[in-house]
Protein backbone atom coordinates (compact mmCIF):
# COMPACT_ATOMS: atom_id res chain seq x y z
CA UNK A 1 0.00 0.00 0.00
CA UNK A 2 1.08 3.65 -0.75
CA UNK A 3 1.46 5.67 2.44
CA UNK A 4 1.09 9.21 0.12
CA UNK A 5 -2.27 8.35 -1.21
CA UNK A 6 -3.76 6.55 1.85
CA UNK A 7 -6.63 8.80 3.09
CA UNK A 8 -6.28 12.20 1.52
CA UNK A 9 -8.87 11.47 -1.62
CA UNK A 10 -8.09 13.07 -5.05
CA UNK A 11 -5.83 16.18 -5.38
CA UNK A 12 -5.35 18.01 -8.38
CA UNK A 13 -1.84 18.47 -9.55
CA UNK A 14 -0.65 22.57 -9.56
CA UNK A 15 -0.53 22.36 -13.97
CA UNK A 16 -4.26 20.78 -13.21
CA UNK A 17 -4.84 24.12 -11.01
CA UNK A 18 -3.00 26.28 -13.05
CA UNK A 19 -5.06 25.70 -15.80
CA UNK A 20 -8.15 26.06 -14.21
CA UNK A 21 -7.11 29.59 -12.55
CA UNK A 22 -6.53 30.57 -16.12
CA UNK A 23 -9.59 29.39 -17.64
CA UNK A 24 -11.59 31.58 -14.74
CA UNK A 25 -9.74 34.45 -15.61
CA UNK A 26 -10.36 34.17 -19.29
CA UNK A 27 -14.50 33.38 -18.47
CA UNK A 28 -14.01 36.55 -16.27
CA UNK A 29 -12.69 39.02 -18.67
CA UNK A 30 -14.63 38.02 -21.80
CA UNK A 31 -18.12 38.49 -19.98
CA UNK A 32 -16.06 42.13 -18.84
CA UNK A 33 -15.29 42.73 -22.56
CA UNK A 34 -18.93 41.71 -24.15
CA UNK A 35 -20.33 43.52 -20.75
CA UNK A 36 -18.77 46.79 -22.42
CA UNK A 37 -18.51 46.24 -26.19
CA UNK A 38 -21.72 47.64 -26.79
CA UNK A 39 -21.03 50.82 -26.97
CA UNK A 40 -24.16 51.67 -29.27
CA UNK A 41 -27.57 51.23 -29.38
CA UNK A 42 -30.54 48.72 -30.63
CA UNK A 43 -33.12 50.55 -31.56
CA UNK A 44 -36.54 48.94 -33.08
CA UNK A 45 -38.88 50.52 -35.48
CA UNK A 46 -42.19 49.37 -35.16
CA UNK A 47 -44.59 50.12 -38.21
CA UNK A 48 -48.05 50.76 -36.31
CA UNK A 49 -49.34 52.02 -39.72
CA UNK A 50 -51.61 50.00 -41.89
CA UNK A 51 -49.52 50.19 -45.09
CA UNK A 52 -45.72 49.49 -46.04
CA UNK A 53 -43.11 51.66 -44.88
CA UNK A 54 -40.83 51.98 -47.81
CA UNK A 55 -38.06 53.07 -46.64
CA UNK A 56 -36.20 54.34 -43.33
CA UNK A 57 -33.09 56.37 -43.37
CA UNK A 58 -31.31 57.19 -39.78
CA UNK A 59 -28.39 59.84 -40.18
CA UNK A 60 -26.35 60.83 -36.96
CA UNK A 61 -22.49 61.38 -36.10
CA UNK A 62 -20.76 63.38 -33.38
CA UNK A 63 -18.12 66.45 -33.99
CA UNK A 64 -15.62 63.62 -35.68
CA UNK A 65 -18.21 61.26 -37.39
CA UNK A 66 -21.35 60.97 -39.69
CA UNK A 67 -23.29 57.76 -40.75
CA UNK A 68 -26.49 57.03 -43.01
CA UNK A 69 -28.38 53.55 -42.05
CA UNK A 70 -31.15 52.67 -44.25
CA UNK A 71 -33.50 50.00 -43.63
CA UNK A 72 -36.61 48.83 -46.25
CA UNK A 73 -39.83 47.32 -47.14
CA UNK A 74 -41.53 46.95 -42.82
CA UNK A 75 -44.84 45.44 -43.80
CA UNK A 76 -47.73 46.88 -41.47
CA UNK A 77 -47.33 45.66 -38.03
CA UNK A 78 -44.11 44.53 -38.01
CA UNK A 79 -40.89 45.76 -36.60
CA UNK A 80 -37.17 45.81 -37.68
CA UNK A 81 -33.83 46.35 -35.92
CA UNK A 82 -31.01 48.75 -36.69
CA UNK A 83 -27.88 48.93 -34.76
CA UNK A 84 -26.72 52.22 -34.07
CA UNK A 85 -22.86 52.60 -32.99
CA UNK A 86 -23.73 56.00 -31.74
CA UNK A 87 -23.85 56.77 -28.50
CA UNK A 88 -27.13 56.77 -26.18
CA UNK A 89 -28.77 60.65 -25.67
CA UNK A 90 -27.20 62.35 -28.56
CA UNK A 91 -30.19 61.78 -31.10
CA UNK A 92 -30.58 61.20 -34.44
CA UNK A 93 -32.63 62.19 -37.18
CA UNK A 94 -34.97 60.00 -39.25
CA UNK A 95 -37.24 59.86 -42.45
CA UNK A 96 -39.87 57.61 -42.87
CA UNK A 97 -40.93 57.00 -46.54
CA UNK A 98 -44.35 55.14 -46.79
CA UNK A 99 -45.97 53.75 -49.45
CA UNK A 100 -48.71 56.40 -50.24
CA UNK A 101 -46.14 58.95 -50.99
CA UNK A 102 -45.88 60.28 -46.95
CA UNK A 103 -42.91 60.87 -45.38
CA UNK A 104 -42.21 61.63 -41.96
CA UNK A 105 -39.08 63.57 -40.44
CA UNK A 106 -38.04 63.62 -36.78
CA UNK A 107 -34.84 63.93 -34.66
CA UNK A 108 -35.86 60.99 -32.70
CA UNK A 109 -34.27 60.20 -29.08
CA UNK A 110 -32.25 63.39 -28.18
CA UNK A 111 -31.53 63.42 -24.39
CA UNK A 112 -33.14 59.36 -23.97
CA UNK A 113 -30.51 57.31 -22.66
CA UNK A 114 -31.96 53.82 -23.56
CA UNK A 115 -29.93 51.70 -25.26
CA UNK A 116 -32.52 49.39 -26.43
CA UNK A 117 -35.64 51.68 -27.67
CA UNK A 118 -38.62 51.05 -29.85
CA UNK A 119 -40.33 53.45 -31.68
CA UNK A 120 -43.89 53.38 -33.33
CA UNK A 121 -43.99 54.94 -36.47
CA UNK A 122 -47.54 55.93 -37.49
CA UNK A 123 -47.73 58.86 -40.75
């Protein structure tokens, strides 16, 4: 009989606990990193009309930056997704092109702070 192993149950070996201390770290800082990669916004259109919105065209930037996002064809009722990488509170302006000819302009969001709004769209 071995005297070392007599008693004392299973022990890990330090490369065993080495590893281990490294794979927490790792699970620690990538929920850190995907905790604080959004730096943007989700924002959802909802069409609460009863007709086709053509066409949606979000335009916003800061003193250094300016983007255009377009999104098409939202059948009555239903919603669609943009991401914005633009940063919560500083609005941004948007036209709404339905399919009777009306369009709609806004600067939507100014001074809101959500980073996962919806927004009914009705002409």
């Amino acid at each position: 009989m071995d005297s070392e192993t007599t008693g004392r149950g299973f022990r890990p070996s330090k490369v065993c606990l080495w590893w281990l201390i490294a794979l927490l770290m790792l699970l620690v800082t990538l929920v850190a990193w995907y905790g604080s990669a959004s730096p943007g916004m989700e924002v959802t259109f909802h069409n609460s009309s009863e007709q086709m919105i053509e066409s949606i065209q979000l335009d916003f930037g800061s003193a250094d930056t300016q983007s255009r996002i377009q999104a098409f064809r939202i059948p009555a009722g239903e919603e669609r997704i943009l991401l914005l990488n633009h940063q919560p509170g500083m609005g941004f302006n948007v036209q709404v092109n339905y399919r009777d000819g009306n369009k709609q302009t806004f600067c939507a969001l100014h001074g809101d702070d959500q980073r996962r709004p919806v927004i009914y769209l009705q002409p």
